[in-house]
N, C-alpha and C. Protein backbone atom coordinates (compact mmCIF):
# COMPACT_ATOMS: atom_id res chain seq x y z
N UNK A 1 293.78 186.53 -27.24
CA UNK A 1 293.52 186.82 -28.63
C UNK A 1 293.61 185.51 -29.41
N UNK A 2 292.61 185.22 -29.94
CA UNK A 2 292.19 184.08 -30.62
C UNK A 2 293.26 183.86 -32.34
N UNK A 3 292.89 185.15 -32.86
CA UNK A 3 293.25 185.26 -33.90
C UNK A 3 293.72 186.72 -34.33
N UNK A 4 294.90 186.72 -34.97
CA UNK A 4 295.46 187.93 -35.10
C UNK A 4 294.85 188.56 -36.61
N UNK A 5 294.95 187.60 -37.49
CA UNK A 5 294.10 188.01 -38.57
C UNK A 5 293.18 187.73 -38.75
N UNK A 6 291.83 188.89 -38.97
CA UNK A 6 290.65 188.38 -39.38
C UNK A 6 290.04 188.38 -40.48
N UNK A 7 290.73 189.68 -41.19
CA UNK A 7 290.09 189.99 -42.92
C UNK A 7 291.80 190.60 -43.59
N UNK A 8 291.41 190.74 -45.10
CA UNK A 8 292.33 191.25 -45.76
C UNK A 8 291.41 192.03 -47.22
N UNK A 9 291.88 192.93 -47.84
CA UNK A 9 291.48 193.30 -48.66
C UNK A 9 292.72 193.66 -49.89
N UNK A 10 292.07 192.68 -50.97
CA UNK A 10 293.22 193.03 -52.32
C UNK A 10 293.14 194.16 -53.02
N UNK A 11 293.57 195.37 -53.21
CA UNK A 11 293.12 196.37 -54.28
C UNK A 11 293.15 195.92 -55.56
N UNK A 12 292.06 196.80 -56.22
CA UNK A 12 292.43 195.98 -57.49
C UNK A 12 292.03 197.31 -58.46
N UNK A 13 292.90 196.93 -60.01
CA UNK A 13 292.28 198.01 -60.98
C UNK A 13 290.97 197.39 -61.86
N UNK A 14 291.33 196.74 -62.73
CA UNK A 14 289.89 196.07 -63.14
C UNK A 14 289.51 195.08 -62.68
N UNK A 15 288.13 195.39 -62.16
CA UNK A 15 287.84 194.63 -61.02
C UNK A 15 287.09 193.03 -61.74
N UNK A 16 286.64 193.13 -63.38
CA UNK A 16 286.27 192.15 -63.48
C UNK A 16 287.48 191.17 -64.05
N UNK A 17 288.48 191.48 -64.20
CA UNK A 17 289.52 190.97 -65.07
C UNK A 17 290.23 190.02 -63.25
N UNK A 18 290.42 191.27 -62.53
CA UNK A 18 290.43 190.22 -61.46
C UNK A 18 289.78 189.31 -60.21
N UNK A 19 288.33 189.70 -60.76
CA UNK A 19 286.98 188.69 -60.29
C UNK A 19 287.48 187.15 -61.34
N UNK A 20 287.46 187.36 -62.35
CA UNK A 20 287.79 186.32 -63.02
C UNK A 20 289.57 185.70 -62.64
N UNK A 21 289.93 185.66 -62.26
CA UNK A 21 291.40 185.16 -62.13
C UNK A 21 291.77 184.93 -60.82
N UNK A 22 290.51 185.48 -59.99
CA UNK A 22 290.71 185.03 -58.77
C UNK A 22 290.21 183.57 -58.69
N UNK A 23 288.77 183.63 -58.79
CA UNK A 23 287.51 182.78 -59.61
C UNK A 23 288.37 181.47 -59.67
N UNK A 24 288.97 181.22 -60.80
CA UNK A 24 289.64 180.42 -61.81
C UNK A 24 290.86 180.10 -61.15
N UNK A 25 291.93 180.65 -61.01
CA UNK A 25 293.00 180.23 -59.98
C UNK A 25 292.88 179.50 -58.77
N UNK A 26 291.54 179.83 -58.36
CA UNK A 26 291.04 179.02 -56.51
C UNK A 26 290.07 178.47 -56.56
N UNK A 27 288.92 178.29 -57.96
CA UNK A 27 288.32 177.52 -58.08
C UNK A 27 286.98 177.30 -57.08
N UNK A 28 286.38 178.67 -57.01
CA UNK A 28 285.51 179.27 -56.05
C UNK A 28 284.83 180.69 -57.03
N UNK A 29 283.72 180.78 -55.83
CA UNK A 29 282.51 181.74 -56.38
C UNK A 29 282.87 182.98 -55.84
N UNK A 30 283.25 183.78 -56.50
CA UNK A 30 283.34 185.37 -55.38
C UNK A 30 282.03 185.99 -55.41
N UNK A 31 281.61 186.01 -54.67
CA UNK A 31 280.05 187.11 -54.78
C UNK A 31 280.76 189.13 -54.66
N UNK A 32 279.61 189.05 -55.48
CA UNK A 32 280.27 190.95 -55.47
C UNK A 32 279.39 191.74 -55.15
N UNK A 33 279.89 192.76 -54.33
CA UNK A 33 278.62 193.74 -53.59
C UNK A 33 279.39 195.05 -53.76
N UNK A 34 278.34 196.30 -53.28
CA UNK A 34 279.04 197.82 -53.46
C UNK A 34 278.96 198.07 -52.23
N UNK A 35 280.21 198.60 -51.00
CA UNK A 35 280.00 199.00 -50.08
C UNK A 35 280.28 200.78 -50.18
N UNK A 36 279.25 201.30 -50.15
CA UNK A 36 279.43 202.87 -50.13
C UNK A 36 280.36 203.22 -51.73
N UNK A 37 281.40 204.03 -51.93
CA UNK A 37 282.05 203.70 -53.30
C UNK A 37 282.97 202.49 -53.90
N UNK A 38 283.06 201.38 -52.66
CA UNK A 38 283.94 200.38 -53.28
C UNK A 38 283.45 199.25 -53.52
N UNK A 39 283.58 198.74 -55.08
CA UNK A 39 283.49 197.32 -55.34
C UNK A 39 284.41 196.58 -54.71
N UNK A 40 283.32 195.55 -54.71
CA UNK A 40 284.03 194.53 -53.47
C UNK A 40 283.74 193.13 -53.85
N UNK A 41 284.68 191.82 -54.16
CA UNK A 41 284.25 190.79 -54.77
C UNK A 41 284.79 189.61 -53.35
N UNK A 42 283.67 188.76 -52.63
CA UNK A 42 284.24 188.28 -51.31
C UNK A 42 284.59 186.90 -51.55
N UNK A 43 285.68 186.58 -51.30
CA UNK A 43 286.09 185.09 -51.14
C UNK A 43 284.84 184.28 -50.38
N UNK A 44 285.13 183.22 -50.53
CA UNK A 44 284.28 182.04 -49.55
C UNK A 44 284.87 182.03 -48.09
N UNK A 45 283.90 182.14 -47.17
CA UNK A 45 284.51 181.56 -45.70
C UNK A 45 283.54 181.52 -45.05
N UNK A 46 283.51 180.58 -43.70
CA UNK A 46 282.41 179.99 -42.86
C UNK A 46 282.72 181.39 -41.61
N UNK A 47 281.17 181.86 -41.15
CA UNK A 47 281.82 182.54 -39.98
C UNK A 47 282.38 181.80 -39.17
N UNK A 48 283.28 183.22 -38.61
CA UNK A 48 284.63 183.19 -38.15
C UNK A 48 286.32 182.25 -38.14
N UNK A 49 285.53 182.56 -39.63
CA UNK A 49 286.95 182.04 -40.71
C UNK A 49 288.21 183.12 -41.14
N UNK A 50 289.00 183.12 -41.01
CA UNK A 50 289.85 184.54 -41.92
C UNK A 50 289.61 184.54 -43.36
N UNK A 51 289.20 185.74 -44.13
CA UNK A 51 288.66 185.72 -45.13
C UNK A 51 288.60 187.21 -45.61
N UNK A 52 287.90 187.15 -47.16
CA UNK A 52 288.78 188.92 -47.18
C UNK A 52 287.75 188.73 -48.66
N UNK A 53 288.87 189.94 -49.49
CA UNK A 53 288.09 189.96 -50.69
C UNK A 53 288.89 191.17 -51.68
N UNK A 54 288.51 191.43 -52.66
CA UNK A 54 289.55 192.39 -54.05
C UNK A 54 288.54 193.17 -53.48
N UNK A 55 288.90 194.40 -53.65
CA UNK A 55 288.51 195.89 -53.71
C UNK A 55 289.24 196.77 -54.54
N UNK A 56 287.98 197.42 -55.56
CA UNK A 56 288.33 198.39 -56.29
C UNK A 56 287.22 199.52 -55.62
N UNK A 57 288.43 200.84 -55.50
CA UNK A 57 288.01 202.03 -54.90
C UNK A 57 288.99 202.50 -54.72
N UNK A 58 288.60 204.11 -54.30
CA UNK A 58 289.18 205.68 -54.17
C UNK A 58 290.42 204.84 -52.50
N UNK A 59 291.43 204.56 -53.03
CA UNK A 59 292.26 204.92 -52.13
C UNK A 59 293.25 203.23 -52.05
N UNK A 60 292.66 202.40 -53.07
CA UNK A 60 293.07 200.90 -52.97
C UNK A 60 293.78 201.15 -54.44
N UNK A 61 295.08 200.97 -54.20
CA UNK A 61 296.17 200.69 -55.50
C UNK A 61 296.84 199.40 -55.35
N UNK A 62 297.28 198.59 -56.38
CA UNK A 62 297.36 197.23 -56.60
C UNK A 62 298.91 197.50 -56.23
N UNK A 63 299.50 196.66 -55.87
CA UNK A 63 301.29 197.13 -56.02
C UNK A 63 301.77 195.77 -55.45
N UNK A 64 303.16 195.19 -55.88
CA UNK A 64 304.30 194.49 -55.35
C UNK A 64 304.88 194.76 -53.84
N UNK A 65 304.45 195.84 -53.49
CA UNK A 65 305.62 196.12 -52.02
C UNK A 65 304.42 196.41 -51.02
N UNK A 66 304.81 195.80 -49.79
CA UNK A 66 304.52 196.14 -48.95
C UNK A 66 303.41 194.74 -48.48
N UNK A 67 302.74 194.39 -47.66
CA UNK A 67 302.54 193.21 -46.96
C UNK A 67 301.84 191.67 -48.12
N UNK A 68 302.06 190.75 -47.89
CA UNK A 68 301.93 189.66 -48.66
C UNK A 68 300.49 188.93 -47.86
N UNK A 69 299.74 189.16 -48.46
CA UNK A 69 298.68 187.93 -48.42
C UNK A 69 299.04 186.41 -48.87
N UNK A 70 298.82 185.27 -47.57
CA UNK A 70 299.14 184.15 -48.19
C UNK A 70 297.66 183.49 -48.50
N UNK A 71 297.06 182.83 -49.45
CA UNK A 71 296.37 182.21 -49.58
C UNK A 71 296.53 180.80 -49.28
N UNK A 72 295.70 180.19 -49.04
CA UNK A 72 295.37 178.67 -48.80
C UNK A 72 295.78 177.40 -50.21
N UNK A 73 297.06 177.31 -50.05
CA UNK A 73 297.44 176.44 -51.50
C UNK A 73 296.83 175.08 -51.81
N UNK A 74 295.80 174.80 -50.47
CA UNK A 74 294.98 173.18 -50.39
C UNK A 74 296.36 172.12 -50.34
N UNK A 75 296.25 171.08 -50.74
CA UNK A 75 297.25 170.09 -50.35
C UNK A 75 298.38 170.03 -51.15
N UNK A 76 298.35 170.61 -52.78
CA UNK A 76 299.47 170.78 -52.98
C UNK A 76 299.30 172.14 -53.99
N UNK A 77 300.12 173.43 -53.41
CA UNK A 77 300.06 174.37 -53.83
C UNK A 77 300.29 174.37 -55.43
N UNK A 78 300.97 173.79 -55.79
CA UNK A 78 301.39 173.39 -57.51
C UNK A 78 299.86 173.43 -58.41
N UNK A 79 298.87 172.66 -57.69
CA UNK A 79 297.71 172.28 -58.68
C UNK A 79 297.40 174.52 -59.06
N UNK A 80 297.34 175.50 -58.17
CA UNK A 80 297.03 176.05 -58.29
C UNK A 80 298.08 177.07 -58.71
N UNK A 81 299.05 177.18 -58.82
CA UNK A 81 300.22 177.45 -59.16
C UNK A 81 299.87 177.27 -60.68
N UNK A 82 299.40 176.07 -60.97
CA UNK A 82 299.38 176.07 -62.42
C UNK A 82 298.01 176.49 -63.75
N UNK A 83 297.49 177.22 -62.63
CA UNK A 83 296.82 178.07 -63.46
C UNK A 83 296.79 179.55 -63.22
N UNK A 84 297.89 179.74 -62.64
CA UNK A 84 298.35 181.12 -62.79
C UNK A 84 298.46 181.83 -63.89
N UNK A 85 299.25 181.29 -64.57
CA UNK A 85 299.62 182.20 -65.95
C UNK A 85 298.72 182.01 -66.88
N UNK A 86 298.27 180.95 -67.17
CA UNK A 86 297.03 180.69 -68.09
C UNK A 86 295.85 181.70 -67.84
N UNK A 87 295.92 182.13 -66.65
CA UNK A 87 294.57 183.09 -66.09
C UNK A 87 295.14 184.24 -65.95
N UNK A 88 296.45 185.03 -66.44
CA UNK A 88 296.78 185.42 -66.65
C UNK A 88 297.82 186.35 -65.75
N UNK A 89 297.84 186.07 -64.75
CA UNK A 89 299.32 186.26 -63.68
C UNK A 89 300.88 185.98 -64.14
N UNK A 90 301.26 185.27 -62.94
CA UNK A 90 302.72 185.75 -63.12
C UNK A 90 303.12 184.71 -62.22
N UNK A 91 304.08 183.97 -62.34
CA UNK A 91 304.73 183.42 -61.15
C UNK A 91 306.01 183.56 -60.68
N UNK A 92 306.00 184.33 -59.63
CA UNK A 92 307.61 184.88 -59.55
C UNK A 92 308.65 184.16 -58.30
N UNK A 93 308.10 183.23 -58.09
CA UNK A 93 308.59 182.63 -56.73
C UNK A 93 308.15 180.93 -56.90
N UNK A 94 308.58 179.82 -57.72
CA UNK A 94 307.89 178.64 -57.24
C UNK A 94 308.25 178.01 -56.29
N UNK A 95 307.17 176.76 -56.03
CA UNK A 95 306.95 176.15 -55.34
C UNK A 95 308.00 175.88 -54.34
N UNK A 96 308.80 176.19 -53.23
CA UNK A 96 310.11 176.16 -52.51
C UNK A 96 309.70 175.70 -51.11
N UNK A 97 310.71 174.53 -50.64
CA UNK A 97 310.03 173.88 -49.40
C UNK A 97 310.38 175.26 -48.25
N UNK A 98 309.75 175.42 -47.40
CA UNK A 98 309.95 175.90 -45.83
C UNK A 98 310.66 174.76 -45.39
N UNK A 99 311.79 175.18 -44.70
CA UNK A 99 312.40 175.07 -43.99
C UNK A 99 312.03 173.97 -42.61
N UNK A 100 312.44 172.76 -42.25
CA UNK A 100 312.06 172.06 -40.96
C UNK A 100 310.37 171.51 -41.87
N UNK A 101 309.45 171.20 -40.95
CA UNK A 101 308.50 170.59 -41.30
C UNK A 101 307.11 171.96 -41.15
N UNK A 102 307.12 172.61 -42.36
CA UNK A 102 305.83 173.87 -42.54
C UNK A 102 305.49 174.03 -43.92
N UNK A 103 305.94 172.81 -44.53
CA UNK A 103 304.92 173.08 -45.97
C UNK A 103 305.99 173.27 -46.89
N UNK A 104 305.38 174.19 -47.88
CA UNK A 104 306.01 175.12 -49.15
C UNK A 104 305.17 176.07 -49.15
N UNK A 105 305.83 177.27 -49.97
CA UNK A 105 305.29 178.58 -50.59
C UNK A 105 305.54 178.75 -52.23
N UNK A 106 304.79 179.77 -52.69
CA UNK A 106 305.37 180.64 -54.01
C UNK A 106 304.50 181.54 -53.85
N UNK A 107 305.40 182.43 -54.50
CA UNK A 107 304.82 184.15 -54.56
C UNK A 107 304.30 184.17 -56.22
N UNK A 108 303.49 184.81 -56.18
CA UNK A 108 302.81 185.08 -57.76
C UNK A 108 302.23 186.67 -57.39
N UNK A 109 302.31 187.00 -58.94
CA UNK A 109 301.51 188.65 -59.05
C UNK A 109 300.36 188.05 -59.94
N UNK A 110 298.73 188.84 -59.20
CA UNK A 110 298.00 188.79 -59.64
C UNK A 110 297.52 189.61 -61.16
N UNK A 111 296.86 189.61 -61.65
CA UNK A 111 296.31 190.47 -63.60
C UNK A 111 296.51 191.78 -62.44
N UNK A 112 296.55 192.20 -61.87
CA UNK A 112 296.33 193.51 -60.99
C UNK A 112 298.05 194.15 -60.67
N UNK A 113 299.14 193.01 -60.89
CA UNK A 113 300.30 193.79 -60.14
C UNK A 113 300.80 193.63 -58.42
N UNK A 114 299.93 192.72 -57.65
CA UNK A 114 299.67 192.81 -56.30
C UNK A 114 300.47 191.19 -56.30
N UNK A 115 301.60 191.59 -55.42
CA UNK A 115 302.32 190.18 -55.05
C UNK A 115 301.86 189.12 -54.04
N UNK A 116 301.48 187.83 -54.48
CA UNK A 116 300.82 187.03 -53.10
C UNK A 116 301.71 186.38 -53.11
N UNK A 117 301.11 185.37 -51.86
CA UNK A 117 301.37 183.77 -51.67
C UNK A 117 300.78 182.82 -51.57
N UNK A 118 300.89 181.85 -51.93
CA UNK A 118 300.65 180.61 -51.44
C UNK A 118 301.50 179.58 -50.28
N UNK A 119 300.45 178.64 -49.67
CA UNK A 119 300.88 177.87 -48.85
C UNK A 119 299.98 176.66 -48.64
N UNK A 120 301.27 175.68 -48.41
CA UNK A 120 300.44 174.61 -48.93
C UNK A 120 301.25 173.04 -48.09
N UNK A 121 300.81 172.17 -47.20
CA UNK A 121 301.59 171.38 -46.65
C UNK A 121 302.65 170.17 -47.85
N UNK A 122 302.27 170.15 -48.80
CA UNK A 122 302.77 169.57 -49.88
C UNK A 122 303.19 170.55 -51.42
């Protein structure tokens, strides 16, 4: 097994409030499509990249608990960290080294309520 993760999907409630704050926080194009009833806005990735996307639909609720998506913090998670709140999130966890030699993290809630992460070697 090559790779344990291959996709992820964010629920989301308004889906353009968090098309835009995704957008703007990562500094990328989400393209948006309808699969059957769910809007779906897709991150950037090269095939067979891990990669994912926000979904609003019948059965996707935004929430704090339960598994953490880490996103890609580029070289130093801070640059993006700091347009969190301006774009209208939350930052509930900064920038804190890992332990031994694996980077840093921070946890932030997206305009949606949905707790992430970042990671970032600096």
């Amino acid at each position: 097994m090559k790779k344990v993760i291959v996709w992820f999907e964010i629920p989301v409630n308004d889906f353009i409030r968090a098309k835009k704050f995704y957008a703007e926080i990562m500094q990328f194009e989400i393209k948006e499509e309808t699969i059957g009833n769910d809007r779906m806005g897709f991150f950037p990735g090269e095939k067979g990249e891990v990669s994912g996307a926000i979904v609003k639909g019948i059965g996707f609720e935004p929430g704090r608990k339960g598994t953490i998506v880490y996103l890609n913090g580029g070289n130093d998670l801070q640059i993006i960290l700091d347009r969190i709140e301006p774009a209208g999130g939350k930052i509930i966890d900064p920038k804190t080294k890992i332990p031994g030699e694996h980077g840093y993290y921070a946890w932030f809630l997206d305009t949606e309520g949905n707790k992430l992460g970042l990671v970032s070697d600096k």
